[in-house]
PDB file of N, CA and C in Angstrom:
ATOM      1  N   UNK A   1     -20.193   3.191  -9.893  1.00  0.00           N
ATOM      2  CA  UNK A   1     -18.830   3.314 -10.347  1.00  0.00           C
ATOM      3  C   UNK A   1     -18.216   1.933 -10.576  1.00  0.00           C
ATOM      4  N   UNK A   2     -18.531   0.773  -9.968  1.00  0.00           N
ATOM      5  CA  UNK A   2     -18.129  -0.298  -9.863  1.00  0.00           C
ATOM      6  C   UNK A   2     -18.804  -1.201 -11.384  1.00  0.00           C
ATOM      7  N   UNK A   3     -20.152  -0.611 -11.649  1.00  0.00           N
ATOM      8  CA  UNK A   3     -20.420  -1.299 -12.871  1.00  0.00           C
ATOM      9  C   UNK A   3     -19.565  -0.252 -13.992  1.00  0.00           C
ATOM     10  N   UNK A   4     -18.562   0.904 -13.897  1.00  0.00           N
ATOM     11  CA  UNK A   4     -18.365   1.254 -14.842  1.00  0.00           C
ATOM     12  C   UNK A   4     -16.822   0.416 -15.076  1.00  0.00           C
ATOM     13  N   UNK A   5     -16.110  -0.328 -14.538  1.00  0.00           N
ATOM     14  CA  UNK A   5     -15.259  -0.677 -14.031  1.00  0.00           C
ATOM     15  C   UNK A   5     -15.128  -1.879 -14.626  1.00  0.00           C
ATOM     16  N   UNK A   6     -15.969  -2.310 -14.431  1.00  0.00           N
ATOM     17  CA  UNK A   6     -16.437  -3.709 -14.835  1.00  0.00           C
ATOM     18  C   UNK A   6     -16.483  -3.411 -16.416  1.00  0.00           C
ATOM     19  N   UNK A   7     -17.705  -3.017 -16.670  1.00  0.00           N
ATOM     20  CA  UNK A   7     -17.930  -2.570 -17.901  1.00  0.00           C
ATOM     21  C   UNK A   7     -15.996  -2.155 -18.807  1.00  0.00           C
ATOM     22  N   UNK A   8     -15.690  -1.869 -18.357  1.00  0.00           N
ATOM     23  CA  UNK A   8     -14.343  -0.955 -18.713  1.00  0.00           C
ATOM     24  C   UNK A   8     -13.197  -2.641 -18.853  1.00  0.00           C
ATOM     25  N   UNK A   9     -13.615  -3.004 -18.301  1.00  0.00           N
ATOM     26  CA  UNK A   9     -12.246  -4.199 -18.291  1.00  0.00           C
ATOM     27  C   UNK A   9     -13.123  -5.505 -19.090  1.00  0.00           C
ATOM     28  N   UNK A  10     -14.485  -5.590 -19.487  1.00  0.00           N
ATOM     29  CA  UNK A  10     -14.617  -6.632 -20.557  1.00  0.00           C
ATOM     30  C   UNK A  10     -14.174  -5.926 -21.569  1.00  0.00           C
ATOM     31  N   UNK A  11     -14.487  -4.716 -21.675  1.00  0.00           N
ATOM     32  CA  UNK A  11     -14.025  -3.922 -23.603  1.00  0.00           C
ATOM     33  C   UNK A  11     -12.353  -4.117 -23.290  1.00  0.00           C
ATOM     34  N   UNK A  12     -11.435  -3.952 -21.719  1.00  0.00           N
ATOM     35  CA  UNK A  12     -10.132  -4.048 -22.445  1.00  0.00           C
ATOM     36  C   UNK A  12     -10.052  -5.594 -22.932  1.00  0.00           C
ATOM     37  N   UNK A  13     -10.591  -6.401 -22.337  1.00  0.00           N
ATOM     38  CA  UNK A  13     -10.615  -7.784 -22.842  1.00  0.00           C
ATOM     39  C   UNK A  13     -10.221  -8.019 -24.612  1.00  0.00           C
ATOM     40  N   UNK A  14     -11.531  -7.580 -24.974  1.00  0.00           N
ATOM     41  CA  UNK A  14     -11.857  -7.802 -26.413  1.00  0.00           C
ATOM     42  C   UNK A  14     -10.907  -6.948 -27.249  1.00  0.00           C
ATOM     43  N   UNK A  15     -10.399  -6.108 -26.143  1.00  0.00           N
ATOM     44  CA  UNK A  15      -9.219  -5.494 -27.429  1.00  0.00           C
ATOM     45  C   UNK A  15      -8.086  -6.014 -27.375  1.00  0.00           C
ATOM     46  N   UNK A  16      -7.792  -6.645 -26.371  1.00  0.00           N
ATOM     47  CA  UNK A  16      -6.566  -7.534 -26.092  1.00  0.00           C
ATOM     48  C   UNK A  16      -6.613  -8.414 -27.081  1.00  0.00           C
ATOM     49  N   UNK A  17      -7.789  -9.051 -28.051  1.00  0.00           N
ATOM     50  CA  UNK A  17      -7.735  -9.817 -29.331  1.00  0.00           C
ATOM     51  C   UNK A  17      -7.533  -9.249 -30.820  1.00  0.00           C
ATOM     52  N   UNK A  18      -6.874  -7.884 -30.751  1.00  0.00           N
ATOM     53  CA  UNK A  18      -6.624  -6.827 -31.760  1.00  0.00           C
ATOM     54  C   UNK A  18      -5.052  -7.648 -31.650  1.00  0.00           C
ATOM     55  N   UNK A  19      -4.101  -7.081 -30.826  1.00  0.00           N
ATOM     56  CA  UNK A  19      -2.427  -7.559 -30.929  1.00  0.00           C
ATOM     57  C   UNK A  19      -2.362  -8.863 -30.586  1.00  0.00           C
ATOM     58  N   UNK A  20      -2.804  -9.914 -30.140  1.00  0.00           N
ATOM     59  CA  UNK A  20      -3.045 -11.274 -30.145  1.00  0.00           C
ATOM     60  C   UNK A  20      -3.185 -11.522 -31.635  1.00  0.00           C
ATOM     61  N   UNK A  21      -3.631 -11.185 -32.459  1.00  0.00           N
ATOM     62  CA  UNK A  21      -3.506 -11.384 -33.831  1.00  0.00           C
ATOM     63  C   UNK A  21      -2.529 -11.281 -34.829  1.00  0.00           C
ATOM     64  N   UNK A  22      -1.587 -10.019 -33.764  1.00  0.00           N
ATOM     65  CA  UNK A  22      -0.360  -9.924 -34.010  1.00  0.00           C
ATOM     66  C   UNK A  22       0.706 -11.108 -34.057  1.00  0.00           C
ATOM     67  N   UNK A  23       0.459 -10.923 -32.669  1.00  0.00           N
ATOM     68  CA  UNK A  23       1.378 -12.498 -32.247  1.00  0.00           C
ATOM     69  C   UNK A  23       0.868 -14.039 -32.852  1.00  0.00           C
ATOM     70  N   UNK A  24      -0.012 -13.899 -33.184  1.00  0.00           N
ATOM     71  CA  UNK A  24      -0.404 -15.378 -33.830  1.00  0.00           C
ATOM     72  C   UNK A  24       0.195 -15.245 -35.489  1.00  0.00           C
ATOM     73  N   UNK A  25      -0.128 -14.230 -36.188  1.00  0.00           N
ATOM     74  CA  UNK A  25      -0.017 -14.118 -37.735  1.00  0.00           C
ATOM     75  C   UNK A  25       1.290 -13.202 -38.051  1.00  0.00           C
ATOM     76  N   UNK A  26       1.631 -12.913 -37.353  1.00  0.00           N
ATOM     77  CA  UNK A  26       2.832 -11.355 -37.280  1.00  0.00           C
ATOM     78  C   UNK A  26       3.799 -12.278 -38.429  1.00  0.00           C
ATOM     79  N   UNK A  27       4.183 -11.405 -39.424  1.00  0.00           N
ATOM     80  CA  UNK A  27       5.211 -11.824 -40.258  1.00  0.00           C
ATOM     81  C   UNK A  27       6.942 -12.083 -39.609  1.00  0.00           C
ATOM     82  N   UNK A  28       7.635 -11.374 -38.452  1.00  0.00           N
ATOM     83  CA  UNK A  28       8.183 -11.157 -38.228  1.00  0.00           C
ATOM     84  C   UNK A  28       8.408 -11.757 -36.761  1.00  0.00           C
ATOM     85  N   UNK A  29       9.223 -12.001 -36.187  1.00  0.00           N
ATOM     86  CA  UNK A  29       9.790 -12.404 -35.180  1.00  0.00           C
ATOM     87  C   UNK A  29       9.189 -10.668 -34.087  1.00  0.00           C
ATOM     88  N   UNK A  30       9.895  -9.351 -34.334  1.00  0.00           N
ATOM     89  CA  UNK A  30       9.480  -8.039 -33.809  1.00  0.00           C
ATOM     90  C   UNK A  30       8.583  -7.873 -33.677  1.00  0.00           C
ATOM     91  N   UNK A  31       7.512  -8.129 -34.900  1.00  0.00           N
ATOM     92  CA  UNK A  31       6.052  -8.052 -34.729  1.00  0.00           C
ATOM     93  C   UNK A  31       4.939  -9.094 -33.756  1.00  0.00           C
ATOM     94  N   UNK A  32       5.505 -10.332 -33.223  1.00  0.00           N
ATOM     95  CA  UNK A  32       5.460 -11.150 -32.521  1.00  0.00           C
ATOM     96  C   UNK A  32       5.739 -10.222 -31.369  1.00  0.00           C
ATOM     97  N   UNK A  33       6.976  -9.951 -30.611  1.00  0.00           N
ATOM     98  CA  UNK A  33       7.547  -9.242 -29.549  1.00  0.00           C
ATOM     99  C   UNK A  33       6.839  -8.287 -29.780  1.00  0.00           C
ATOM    100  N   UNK A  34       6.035  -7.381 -29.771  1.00  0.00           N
ATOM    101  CA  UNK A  34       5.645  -5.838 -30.273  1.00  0.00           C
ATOM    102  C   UNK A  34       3.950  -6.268 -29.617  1.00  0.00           C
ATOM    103  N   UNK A  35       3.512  -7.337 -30.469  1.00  0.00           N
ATOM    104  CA  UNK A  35       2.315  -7.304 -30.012  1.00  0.00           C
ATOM    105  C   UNK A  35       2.287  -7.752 -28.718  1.00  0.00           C
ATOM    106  N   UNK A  36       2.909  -9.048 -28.263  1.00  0.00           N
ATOM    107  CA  UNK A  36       3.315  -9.778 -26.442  1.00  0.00           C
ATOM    108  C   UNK A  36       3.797  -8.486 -25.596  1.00  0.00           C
ATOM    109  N   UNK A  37       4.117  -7.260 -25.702  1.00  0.00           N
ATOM    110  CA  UNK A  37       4.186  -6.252 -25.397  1.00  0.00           C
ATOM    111  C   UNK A  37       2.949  -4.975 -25.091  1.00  0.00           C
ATOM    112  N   UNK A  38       2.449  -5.354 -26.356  1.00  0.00           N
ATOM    113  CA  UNK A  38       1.236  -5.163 -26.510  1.00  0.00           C
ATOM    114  C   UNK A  38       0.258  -5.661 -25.674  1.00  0.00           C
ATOM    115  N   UNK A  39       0.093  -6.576 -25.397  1.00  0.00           N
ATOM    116  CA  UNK A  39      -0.729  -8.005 -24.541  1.00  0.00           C
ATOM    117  C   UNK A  39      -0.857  -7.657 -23.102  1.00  0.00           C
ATOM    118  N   UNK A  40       0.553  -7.395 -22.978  1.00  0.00           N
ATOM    119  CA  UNK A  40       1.024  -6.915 -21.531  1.00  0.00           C
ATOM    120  C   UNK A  40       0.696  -5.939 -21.006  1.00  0.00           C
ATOM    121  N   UNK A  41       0.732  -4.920 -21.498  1.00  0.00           N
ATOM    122  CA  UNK A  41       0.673  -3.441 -21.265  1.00  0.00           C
ATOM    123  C   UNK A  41      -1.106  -3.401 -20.450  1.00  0.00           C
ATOM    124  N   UNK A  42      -2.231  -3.935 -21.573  1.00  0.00           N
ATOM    125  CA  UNK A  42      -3.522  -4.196 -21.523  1.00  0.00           C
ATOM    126  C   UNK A  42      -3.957  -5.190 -20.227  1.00  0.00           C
ATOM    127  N   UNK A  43      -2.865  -5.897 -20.038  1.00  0.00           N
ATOM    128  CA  UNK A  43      -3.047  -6.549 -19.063  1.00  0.00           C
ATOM    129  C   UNK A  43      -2.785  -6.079 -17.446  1.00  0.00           C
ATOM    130  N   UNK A  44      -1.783  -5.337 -17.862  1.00  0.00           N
ATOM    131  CA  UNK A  44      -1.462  -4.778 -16.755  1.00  0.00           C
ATOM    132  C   UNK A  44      -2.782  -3.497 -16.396  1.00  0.00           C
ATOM    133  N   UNK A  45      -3.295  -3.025 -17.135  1.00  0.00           N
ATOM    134  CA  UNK A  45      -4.372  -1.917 -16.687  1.00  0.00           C
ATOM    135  C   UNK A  45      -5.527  -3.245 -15.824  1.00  0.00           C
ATOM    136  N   UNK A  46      -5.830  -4.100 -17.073  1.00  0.00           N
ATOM    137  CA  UNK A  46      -6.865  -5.167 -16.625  1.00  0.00           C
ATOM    138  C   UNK A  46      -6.744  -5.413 -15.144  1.00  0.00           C
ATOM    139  N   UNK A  47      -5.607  -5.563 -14.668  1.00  0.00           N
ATOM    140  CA  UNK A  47      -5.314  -6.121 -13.581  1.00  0.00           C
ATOM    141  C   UNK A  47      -5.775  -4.942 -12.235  1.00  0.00           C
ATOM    142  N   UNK A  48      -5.114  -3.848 -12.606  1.00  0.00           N
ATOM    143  CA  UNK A  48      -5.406  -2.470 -12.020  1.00  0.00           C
ATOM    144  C   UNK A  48      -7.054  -2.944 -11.969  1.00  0.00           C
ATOM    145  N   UNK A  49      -8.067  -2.410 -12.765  1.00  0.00           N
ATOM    146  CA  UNK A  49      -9.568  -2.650 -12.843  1.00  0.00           C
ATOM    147  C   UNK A  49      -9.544  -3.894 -11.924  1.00  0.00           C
ATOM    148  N   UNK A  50      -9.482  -4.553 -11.738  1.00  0.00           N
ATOM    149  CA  UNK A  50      -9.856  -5.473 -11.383  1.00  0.00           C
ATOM    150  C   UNK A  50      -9.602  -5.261  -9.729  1.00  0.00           C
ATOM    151  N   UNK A  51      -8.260  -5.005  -9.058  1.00  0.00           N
ATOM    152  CA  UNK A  51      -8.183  -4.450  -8.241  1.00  0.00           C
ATOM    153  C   UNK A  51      -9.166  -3.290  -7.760  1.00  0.00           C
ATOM    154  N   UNK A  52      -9.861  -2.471  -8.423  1.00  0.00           N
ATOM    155  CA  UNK A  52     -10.988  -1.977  -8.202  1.00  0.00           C
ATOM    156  C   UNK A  52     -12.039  -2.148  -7.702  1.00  0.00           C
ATOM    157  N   UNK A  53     -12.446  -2.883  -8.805  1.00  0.00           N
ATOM    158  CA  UNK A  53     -14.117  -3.935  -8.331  1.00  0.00           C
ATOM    159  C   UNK A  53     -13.699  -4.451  -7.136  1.00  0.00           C
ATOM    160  N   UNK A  54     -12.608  -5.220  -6.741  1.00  0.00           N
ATOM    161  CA  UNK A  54     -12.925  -6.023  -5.437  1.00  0.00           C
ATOM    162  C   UNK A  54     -12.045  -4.909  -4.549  1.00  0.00           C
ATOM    163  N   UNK A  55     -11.757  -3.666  -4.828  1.00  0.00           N
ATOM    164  CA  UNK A  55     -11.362  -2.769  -3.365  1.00  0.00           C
ATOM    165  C   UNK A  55     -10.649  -3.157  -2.844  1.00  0.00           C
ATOM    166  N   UNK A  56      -9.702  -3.399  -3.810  1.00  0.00           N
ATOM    167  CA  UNK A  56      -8.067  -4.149  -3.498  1.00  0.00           C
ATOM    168  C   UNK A  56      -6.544  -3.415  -3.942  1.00  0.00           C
ATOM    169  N   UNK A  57      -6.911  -2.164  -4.160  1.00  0.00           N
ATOM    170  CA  UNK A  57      -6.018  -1.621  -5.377  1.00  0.00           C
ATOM    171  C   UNK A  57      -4.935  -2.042  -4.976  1.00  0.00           C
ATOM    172  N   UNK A  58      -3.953  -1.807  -3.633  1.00  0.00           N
ATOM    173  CA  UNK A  58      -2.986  -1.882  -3.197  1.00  0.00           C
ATOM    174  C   UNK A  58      -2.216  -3.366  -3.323  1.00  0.00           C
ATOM    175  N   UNK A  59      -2.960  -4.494  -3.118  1.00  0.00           N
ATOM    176  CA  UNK A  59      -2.378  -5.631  -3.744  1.00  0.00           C
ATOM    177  C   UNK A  59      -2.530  -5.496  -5.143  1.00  0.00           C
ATOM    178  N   UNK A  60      -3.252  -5.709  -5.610  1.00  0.00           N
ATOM    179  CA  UNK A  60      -2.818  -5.113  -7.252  1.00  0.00           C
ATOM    180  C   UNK A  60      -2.505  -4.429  -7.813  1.00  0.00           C
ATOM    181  N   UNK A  61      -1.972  -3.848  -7.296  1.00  0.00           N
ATOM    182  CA  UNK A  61      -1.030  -2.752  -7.429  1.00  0.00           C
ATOM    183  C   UNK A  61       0.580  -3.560  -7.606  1.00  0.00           C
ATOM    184  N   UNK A  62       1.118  -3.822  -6.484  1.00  0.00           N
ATOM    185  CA  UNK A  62       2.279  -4.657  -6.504  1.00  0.00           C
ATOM    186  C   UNK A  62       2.018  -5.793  -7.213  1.00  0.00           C
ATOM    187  N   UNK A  63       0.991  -6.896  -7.843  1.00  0.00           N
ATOM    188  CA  UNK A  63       1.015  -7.255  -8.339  1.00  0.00           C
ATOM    189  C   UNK A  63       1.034  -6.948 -10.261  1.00  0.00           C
ATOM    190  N   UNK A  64       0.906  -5.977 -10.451  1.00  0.00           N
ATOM    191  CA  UNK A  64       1.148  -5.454 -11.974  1.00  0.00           C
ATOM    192  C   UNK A  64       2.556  -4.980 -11.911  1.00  0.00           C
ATOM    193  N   UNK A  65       3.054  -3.933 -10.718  1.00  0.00           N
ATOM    194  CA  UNK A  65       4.297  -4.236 -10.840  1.00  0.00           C
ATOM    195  C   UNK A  65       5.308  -4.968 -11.105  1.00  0.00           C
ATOM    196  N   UNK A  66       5.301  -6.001 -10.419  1.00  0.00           N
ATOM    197  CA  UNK A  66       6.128  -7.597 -10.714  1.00  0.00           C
ATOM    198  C   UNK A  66       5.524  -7.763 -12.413  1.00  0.00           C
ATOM    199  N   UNK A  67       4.489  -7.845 -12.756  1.00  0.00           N
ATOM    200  CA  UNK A  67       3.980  -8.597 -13.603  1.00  0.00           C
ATOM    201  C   UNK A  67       4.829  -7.305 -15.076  1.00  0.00           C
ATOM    202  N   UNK A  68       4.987  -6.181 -14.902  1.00  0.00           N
ATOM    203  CA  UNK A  68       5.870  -4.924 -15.447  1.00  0.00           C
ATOM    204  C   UNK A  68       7.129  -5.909 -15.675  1.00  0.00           C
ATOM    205  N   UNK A  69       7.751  -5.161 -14.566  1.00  0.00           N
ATOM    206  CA  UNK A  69       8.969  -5.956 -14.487  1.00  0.00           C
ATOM    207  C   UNK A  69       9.331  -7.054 -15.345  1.00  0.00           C
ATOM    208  N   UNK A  70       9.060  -8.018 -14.655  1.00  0.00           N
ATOM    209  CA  UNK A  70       8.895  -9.488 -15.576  1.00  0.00           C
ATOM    210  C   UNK A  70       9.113  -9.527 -17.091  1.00  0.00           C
ATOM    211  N   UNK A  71       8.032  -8.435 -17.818  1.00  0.00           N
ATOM    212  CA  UNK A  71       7.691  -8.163 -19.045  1.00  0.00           C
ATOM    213  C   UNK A  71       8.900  -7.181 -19.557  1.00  0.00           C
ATOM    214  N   UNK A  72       9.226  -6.504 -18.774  1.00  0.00           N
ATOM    215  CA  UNK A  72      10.468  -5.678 -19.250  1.00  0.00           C
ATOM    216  C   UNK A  72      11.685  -6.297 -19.764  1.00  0.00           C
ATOM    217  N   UNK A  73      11.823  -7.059 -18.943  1.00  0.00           N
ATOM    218  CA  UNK A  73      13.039  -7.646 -18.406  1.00  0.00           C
ATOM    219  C   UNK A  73      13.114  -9.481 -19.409  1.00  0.00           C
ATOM    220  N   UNK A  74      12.089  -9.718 -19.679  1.00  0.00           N
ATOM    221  CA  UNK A  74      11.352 -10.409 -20.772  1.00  0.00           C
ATOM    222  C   UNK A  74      11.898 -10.494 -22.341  1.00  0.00           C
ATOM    223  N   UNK A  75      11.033  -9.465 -22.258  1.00  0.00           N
ATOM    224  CA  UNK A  75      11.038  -8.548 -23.708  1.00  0.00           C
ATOM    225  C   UNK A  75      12.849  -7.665 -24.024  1.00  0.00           C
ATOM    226  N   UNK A  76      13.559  -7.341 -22.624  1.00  0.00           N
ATOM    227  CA  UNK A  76      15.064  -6.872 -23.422  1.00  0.00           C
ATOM    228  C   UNK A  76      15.477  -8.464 -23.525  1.00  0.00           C
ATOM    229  N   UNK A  77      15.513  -9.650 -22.791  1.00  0.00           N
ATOM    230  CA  UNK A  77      16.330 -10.311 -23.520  1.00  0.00           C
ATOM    231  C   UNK A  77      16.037 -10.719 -24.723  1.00  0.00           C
ATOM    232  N   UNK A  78      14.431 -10.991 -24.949  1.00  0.00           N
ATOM    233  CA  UNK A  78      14.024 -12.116 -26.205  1.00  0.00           C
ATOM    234  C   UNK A  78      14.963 -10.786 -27.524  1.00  0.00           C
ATOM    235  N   UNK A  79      14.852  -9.537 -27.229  1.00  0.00           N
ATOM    236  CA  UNK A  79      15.447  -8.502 -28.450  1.00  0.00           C
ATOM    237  C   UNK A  79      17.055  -8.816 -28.407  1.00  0.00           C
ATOM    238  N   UNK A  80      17.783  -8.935 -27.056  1.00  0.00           N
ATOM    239  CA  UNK A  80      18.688  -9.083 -26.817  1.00  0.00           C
ATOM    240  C   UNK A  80      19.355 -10.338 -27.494  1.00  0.00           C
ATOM    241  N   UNK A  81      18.493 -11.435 -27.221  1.00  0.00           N
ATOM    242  CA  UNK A  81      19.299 -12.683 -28.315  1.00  0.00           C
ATOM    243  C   UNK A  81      19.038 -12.321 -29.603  1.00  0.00           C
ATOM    244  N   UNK A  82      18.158 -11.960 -30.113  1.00  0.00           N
ATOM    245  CA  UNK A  82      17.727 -12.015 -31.233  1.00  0.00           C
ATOM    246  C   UNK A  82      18.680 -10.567 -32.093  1.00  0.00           C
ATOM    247  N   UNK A  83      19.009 -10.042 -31.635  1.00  0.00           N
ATOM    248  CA  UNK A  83      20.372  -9.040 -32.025  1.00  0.00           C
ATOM    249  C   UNK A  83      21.341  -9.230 -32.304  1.00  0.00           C
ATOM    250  N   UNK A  84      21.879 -10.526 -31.382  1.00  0.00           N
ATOM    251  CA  UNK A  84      23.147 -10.697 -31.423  1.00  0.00           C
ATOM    252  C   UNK A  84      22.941 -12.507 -31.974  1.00  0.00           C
ATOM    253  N   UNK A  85      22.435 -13.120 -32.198  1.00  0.00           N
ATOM    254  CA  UNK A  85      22.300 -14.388 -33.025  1.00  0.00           C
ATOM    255  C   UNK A  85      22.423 -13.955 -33.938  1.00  0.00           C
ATOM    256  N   UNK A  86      21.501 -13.178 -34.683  1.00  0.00           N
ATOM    257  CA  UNK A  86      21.386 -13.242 -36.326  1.00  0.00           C
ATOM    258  C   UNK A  86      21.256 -12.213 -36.490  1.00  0.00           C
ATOM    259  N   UNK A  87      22.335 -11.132 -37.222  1.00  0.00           N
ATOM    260  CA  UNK A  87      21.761 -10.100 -38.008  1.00  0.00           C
ATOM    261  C   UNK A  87      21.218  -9.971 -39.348  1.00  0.00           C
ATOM    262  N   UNK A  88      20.744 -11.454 -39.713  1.00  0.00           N
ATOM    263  CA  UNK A  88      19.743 -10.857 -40.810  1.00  0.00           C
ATOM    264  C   UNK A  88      18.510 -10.168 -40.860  1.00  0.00           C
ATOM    265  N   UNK A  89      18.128  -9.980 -39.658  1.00  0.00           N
ATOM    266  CA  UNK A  89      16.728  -9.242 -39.687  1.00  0.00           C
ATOM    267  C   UNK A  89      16.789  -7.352 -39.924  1.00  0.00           C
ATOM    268  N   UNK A  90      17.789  -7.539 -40.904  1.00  0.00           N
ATOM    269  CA  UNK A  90      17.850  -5.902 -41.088  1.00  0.00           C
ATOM    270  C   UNK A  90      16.834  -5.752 -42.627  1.00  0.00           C
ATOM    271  N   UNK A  91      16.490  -4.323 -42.494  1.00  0.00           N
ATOM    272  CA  UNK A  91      15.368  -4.466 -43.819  1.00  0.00           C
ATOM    273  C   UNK A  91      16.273  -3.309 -44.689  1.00  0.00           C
ATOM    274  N   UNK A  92      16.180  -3.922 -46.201  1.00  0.00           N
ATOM    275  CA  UNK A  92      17.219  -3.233 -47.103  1.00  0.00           C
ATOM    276  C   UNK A  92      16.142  -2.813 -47.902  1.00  0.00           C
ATOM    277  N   UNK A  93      16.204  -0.880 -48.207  1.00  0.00           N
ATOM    278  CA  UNK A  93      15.225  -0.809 -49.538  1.00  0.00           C
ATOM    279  C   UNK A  93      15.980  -0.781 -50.536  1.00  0.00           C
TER     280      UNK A  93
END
């Protein structure tokens, strides 16, 4: 079970370089925030797995929490300035 675990958190790895592509090339300021959201989310399971293999869940456990948090709380302000600085980022068809 422990090699499936393992196995399970290099593939989330490599997909974590799917929305990283986001954030590097993203046309948009949102699409930037969307994928770092993205990033996070993957990371936070990673972290879970990992807590696994070493039969730790319970500290990593509270540690993805905080690391949640953080990202929540993150992610409303970077939307939060970016709302109220500039409303040109509205899309007109």
């Amino acid at each position: 079970m422990e090699s499936f675990f393992l196995y399970s958190a290099v593939i989330l790895t490599a997909i974590i370089t799917v929305p990283a592509y986001r954030v590097i090339k993203g046309p948009t300021v949102f699409d930037r925030l969307i994928g770092t959201n993205a990033i996070a989310t993957k990371t936070i399971v990673l972290i879970c797995l990992i807590g696994f293999v070493f039969d730790r869940i319970g500290m990593f456990v509270d540690i993805t929490l905080a690391y949640a948090i953080l990202g929540f709380v993150g992610s409303l302000t970077i939307a939060k300035y970016f709302s109220s600085e500039n409303t040109n980022f509205r899309y007109d068809d």
